[in-house]
Protein backbone atom coordinates (compact mmCIF):
# COMPACT_ATOMS: atom_id res chain seq x y z
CA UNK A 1 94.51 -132.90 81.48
CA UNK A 2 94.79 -135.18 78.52
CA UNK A 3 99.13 -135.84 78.02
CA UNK A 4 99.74 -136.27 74.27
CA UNK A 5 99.07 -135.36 70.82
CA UNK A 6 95.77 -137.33 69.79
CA UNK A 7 95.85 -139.50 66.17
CA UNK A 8 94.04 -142.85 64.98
CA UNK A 9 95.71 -146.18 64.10
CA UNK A 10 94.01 -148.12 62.14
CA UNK A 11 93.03 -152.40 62.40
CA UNK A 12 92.08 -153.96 59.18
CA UNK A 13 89.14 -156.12 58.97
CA UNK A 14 90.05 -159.27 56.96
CA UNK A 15 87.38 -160.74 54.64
CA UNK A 16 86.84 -164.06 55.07
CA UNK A 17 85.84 -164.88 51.54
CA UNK A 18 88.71 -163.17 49.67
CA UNK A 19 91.56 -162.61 52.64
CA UNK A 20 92.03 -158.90 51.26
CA UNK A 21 91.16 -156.31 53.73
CA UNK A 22 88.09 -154.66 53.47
CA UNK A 23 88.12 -151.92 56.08
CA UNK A 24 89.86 -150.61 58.86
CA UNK A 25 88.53 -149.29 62.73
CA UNK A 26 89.99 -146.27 63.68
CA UNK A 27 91.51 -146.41 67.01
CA UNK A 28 92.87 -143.62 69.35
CA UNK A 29 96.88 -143.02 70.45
CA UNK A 30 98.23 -140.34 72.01
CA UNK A 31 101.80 -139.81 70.86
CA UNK A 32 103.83 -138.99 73.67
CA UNK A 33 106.65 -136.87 73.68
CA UNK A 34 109.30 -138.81 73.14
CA UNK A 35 107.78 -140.87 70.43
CA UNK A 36 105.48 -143.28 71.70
CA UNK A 37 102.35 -144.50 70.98
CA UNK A 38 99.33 -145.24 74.17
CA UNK A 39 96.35 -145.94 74.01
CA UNK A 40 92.88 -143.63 75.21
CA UNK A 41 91.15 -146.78 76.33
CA UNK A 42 92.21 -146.04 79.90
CA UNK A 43 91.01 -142.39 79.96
CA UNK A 44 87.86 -143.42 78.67
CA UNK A 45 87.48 -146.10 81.26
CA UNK A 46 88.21 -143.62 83.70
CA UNK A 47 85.45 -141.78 85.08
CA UNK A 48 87.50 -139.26 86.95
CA UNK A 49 88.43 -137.67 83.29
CA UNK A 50 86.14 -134.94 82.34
CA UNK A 51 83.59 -135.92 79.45
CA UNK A 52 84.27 -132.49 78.16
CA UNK A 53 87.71 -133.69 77.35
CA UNK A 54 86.68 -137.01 76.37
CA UNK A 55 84.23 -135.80 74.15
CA UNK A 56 86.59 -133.09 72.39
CA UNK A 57 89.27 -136.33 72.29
CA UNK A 58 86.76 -138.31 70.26
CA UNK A 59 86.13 -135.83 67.94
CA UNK A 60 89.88 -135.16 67.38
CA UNK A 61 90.50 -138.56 66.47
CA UNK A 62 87.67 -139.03 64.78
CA UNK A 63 88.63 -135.95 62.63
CA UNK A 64 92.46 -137.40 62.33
CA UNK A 65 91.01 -140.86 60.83
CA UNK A 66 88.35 -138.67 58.12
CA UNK A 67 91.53 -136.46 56.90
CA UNK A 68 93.26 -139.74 56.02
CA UNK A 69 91.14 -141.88 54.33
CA UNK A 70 91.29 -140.61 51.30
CA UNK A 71 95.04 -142.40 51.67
CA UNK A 72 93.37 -145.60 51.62
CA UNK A 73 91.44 -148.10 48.98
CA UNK A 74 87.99 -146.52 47.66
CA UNK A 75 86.31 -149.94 48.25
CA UNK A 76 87.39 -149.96 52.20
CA UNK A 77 85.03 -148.80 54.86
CA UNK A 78 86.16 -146.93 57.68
CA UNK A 79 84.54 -147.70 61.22
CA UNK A 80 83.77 -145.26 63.98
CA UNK A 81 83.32 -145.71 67.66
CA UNK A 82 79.96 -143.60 68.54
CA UNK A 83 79.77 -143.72 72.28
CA UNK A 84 75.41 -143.60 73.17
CA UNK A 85 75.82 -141.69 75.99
CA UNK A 86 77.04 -138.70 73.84
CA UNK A 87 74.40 -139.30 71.33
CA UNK A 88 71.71 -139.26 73.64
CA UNK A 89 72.61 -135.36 74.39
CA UNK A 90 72.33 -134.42 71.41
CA UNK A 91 68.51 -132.31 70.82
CA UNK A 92 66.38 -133.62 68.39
CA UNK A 93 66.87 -130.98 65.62
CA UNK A 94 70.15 -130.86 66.35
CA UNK A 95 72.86 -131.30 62.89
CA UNK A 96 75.32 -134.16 63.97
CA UNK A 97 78.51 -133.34 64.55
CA UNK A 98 79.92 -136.58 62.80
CA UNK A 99 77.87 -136.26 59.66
CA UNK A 100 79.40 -132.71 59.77
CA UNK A 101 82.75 -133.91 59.88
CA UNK A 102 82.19 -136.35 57.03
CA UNK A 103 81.12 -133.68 55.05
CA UNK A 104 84.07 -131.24 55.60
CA UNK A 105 86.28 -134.31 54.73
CA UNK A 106 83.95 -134.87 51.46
CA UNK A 107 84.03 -138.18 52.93
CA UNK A 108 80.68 -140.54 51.35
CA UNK A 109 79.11 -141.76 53.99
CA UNK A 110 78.65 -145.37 52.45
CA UNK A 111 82.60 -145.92 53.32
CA UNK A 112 81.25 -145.44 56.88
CA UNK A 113 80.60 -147.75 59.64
CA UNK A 114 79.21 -146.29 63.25
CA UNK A 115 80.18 -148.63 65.69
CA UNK A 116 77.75 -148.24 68.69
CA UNK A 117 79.88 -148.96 72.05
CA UNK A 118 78.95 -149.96 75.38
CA UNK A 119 74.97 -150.39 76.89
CA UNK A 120 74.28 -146.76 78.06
CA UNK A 121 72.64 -144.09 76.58
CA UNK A 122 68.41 -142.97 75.83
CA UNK A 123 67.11 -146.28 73.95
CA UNK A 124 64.79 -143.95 71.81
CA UNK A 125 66.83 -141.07 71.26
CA UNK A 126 69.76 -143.61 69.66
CA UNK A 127 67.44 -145.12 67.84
CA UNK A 128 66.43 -141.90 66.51
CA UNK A 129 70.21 -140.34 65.79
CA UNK A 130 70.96 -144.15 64.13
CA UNK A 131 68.22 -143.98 61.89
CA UNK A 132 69.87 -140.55 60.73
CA UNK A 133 72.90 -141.69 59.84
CA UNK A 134 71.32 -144.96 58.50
CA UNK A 135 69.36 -141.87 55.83
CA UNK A 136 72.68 -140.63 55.19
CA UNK A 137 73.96 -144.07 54.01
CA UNK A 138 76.33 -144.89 56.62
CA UNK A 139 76.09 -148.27 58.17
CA UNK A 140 75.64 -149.43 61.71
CA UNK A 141 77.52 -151.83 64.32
CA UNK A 142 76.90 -153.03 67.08
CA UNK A 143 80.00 -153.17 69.45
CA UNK A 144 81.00 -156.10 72.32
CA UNK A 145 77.43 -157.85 71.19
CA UNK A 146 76.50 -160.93 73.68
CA UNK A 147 78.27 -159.05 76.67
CA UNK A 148 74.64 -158.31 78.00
CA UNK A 149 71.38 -159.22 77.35
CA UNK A 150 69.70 -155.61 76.98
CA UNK A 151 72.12 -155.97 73.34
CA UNK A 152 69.62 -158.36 72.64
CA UNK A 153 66.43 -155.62 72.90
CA UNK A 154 69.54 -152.73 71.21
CA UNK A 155 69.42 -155.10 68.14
CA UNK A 156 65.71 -155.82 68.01
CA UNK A 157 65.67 -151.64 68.28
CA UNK A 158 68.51 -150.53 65.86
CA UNK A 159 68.44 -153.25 63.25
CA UNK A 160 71.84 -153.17 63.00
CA UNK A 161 73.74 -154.05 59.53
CA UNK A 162 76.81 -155.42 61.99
CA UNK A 163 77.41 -157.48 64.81
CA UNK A 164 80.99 -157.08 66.45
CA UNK A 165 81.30 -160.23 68.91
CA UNK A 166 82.25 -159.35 72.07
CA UNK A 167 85.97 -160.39 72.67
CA UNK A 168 85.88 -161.73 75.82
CA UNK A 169 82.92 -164.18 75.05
CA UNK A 170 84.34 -164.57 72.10
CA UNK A 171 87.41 -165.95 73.09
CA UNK A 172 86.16 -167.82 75.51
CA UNK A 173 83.54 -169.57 73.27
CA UNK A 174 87.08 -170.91 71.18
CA UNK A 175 87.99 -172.91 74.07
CA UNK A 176 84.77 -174.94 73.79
CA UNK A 177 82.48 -175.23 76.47
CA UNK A 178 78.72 -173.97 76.90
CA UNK A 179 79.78 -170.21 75.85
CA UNK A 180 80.64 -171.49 72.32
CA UNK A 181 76.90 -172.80 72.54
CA UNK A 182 76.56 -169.24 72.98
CA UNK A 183 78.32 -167.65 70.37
CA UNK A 184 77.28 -170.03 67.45
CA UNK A 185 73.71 -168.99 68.73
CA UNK A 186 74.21 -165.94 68.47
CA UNK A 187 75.67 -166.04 65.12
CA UNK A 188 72.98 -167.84 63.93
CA UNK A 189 70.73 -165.02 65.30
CA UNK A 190 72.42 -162.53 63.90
CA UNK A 191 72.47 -164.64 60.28
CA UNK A 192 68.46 -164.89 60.72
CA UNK A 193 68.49 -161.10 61.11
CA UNK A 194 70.30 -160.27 57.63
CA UNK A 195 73.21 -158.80 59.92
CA UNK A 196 77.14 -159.77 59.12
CA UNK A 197 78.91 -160.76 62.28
CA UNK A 198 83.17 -159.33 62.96
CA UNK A 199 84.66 -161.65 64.87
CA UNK A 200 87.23 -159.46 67.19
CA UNK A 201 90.27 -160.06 69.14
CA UNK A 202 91.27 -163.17 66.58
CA UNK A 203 94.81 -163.92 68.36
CA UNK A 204 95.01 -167.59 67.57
CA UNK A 205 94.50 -169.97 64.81
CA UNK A 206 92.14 -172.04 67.04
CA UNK A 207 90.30 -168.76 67.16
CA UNK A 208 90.11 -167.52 63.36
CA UNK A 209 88.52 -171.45 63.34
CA UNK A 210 86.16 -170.75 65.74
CA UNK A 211 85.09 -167.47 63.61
CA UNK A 212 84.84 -169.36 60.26
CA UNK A 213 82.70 -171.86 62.02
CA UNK A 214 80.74 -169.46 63.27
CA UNK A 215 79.76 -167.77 59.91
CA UNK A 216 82.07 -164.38 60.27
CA UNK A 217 81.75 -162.13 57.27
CA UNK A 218 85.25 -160.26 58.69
CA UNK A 219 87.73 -161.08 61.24
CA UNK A 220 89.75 -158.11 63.23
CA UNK A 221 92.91 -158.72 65.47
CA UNK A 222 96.64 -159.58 66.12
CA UNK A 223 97.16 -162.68 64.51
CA UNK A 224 97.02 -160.48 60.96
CA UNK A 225 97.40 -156.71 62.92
CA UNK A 226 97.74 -154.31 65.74
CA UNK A 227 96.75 -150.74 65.05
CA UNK A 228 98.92 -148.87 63.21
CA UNK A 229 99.65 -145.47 62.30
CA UNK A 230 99.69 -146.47 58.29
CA UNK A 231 97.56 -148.67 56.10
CA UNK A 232 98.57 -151.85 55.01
CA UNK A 233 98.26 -152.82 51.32
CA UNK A 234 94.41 -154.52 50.64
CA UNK A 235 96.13 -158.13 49.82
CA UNK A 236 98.87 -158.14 52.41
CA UNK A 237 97.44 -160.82 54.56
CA UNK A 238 96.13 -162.93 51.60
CA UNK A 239 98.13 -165.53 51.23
CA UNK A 240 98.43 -165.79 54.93
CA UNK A 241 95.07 -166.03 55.57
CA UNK A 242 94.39 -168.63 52.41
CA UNK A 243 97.28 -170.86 53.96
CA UNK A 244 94.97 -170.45 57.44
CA UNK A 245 91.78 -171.01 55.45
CA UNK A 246 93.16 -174.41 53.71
CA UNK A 247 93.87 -175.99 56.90
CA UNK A 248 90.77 -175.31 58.30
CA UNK A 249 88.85 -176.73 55.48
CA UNK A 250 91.26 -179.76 55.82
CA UNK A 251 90.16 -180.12 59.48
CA UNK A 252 86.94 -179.89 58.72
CA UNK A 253 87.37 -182.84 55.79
CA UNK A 254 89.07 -185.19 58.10
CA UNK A 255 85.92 -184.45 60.76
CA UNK A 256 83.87 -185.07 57.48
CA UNK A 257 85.25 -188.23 57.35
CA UNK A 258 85.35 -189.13 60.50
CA UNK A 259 81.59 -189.32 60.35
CA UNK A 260 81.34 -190.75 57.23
CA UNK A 261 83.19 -193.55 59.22
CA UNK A 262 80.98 -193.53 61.67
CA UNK A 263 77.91 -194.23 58.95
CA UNK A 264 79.28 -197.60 58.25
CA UNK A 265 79.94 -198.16 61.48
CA UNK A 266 76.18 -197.16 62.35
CA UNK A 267 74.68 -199.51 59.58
CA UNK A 268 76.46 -202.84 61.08
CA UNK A 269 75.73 -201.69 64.63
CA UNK A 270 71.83 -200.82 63.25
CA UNK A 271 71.80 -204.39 61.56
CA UNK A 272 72.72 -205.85 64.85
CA UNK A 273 69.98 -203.94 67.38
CA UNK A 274 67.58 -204.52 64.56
CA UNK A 275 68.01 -208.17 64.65
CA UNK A 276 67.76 -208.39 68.85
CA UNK A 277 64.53 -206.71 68.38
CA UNK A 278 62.83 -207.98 65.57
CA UNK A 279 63.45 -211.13 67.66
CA UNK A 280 61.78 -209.37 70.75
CA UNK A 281 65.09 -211.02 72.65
CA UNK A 282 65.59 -210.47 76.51
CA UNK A 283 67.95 -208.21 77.35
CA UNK A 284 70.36 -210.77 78.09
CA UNK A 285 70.38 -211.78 74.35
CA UNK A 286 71.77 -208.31 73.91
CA UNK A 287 75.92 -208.86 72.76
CA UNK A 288 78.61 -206.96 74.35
CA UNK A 289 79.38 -203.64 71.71
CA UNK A 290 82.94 -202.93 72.85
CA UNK A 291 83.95 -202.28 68.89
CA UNK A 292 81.13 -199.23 69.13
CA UNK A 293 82.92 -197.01 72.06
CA UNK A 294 80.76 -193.92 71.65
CA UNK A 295 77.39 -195.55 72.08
CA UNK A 296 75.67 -193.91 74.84
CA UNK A 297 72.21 -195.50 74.77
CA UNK A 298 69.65 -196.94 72.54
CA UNK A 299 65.44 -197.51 72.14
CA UNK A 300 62.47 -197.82 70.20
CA UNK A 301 59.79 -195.33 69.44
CA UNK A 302 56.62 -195.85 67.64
CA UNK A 303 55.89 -194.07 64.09
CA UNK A 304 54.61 -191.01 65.82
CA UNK A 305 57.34 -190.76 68.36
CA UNK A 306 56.32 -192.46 71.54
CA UNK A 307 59.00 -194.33 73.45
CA UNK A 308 58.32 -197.94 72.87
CA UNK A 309 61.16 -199.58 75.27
CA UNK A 310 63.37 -198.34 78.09
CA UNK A 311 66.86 -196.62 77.31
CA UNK A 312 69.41 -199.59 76.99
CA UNK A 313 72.57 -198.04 78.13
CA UNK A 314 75.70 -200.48 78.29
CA UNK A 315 77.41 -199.45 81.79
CA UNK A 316 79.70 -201.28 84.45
CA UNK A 317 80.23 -204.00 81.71
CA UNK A 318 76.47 -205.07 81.76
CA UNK A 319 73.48 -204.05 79.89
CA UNK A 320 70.59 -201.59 82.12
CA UNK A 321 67.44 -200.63 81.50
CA UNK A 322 66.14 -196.94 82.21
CA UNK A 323 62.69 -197.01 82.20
CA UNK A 324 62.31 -193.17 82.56
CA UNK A 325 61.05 -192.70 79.64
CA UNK A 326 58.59 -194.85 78.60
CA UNK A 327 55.72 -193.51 77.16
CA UNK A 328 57.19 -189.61 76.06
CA UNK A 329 56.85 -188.55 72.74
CA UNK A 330 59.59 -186.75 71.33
CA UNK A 331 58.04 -186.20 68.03
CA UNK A 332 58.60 -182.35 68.75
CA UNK A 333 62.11 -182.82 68.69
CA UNK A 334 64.18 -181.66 65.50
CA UNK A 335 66.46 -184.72 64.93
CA UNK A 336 62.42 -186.86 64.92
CA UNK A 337 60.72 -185.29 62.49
CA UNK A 338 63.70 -184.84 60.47
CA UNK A 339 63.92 -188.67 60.80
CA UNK A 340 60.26 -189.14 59.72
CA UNK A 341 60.55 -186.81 56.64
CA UNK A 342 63.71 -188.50 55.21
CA UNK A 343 63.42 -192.46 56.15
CA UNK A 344 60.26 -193.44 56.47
CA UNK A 345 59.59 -193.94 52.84
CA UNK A 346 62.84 -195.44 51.88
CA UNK A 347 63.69 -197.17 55.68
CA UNK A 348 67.19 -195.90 55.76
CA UNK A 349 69.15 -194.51 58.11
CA UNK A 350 69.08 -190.84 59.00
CA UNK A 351 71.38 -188.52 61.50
CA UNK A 352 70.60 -185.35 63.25
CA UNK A 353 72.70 -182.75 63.67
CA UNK A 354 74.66 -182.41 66.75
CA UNK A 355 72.96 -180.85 69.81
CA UNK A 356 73.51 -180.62 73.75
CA UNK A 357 71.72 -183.33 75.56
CA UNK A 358 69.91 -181.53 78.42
CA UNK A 359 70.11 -184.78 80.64
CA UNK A 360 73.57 -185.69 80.17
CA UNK A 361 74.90 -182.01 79.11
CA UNK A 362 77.17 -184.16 76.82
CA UNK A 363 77.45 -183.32 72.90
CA UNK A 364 74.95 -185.75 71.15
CA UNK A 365 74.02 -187.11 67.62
CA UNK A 366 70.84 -189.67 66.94
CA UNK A 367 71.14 -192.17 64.72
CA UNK A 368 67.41 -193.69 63.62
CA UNK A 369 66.24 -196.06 61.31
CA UNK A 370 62.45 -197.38 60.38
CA UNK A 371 62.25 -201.37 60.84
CA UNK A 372 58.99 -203.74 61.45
CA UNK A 373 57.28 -201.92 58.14
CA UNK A 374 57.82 -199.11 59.40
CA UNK A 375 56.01 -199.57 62.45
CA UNK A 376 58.83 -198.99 65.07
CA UNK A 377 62.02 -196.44 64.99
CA UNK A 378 65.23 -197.66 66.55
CA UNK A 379 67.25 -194.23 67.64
CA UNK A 380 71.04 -194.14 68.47
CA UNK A 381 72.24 -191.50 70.57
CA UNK A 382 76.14 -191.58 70.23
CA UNK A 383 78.89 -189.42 71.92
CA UNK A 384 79.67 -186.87 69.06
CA UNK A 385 82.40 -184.77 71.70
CA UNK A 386 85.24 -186.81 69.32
CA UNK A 387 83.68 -185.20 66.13
């Protein structure tokens, strides 16, 4: 038996661009008797409750959050949790019950997002009941995305308009680390796929960071709101979130500079490695670079991107030569050919982006510049974990 009278609270979804909220998720309560608010997230997770009940529950709350939205903005969007294991019952020809509850609210479907939760469910059949709705002019999420890679094959079958980042990975990924790899990966995925990514569970300003960075059209969680029974007013985290906003971009300025800093620095370090080579110096010859602390290594490549020398790596105050590499080409390699289409011509001195180095594991950028007539390359790698 289900204890409690079921309603939805609703979460706003903060734009990014404008800080006004754009839409809210409706989540389920069960008001208690004497007052209080809990959340159905347990009975749900429970499998001993009946999906009878469950499924009469969703539709109950679901129904609560279409009678009020007339109450909010006319440009907000409303998002629903659609669980695929319920959809997948549903017979072919069969009207669905949400688009029927939409229209007894005279609700447009446009203001409506189906969020599709958890990994279960008839691939084909979803696919079939989303493309439905899609024809009806609601849009589609996709719920805890990255928690497990059949999402991957979901998104590839659903074509999603929305990501939702899975919170756990999510907030993870802001700590740093090889999830956050992850996460801007997947973002980038998602960009490549015309979808807009919701960054959920923001708690922290680190996080909210960690969602700008990684391209989020909307941001969802505590540090602006819980769930609540009424809607806030569309700019009532504005100025909050533009005071957030402005320190971010100032972070990222002073990282700007930073490596603008570490240009010059590259030039007069360049001028000096170009000089012990075009002298064809033994290694010996080579000066002490104590004023350059994040050099990791250094060599030469030919114009077509065959190691030249061995990796000169300054370690245990002394100069040594790995020899490893002699003789790969690593013309394949984005940060080369970006190097050949932008200096070769004018000879000056180019810088990837950063990447993971998949000896070291450490965050890398390459430095390169064209000497000898353009003949040779001298490439750079430097620690970039301080930018």
């Amino acid at each position: 038996m289900i204890d409690g009278q079921p309603l939805a609270c609703f979460q706003p979804f903060i734009d990014t661009a404008t800080g006004r909220i754009a839409g809210v998720e409706a989540l389920g309560r069960l008001r208690q008797s004497d007052g209080q608010l809990t959340s159905v997230g347990p009975l749900f997770a429970d499998p001993r409750t009946p999906a009878t009940a469950l499924r009469r529950l969703d539709r109950q709350i679901r129904d609560h959050a279409l009678s009020r939205l007339h109450e909010a903005p006319a440009e907000w969007f409303l998002s629903l949790n659609m669980s695929p294991r319920w959809i997948s019952r549903l017979r072919a020809d069969q009207a669905l019950p949400s688009l029927k509850q939409l229209a007894r609210h005279q609700v447009d479907p446009q203001r409506i997002v189906f969020e599709i939760t958890e990994l279960g469910g008839n691939s084909e059949r979803l696919a079939h009941v989303v493309g439905r709705y899609r024809n009806a002019g609601a849009r589609i999420a996709i719920d805890d995305f990255g928690a497990g890679y059949s999402q991957l094959d979901r998104v590839l079958a659903l074509q999603p308009d929305i990501l939702k980042l899975d919170m756990r990975l999510f907030q993870a990924a802001a700590l740093g680390g090889p999830s956050s790899d992850v996460v801007k990966a997947l973002a980038q995925m998602a960009e490549k796929t015309g979808c807009w990514i919701i960054a959920e569970g923001v708690e922290t300003e680190a996080q909210l960071n960690f969602a700008l960075e990684c391209g989020s059209r909307y941001v969802q969680g505590f540090l602006f709101a819980r769930a609540q029974e009424e809607f806030f007013a569309t700019d009532a985290f504005v100025a909050h979130f533009a005071q957030l906003r402005q320190r971010y971009v100032k972070q990222k300025l002073s990282e700007r500079g930073r490596l603008m800093q570490m240009r010059q620095q590259l030039s007069e370090l360049m001028a000096i490695l170009q000089q012990w080579a075009q002298a064809r110096a033994p290694l010996s010859a080579l000066p002490q670079l104590q004023a350059f602390p994040w050099l990791l290594r250094f060599y030469q490549c030919d114009r077509h991107g065959t190691q030249l020398t061995p990796n000169l790596e300054w370690r245990h105050d002394g100069w040594f030569a790995d020899d490893r590499y002699l003789g790969h080409n690593w013309s394949w390699r984005p940060y080369f050919y970006h190097l050949l289409a932008e200096g070769w011509e004018e000879r000056r001195l180019t810088l990837s982006n950063t990447y993971r180095d998949a000896t070291s594991n450490q965050y890398c950028l390459t430095a390169g510049q064209f000497f000898d007539n353009g003949e040779r390359l001298l490439l750079i790698d430097i620690d970039a974990a301080g930018l």
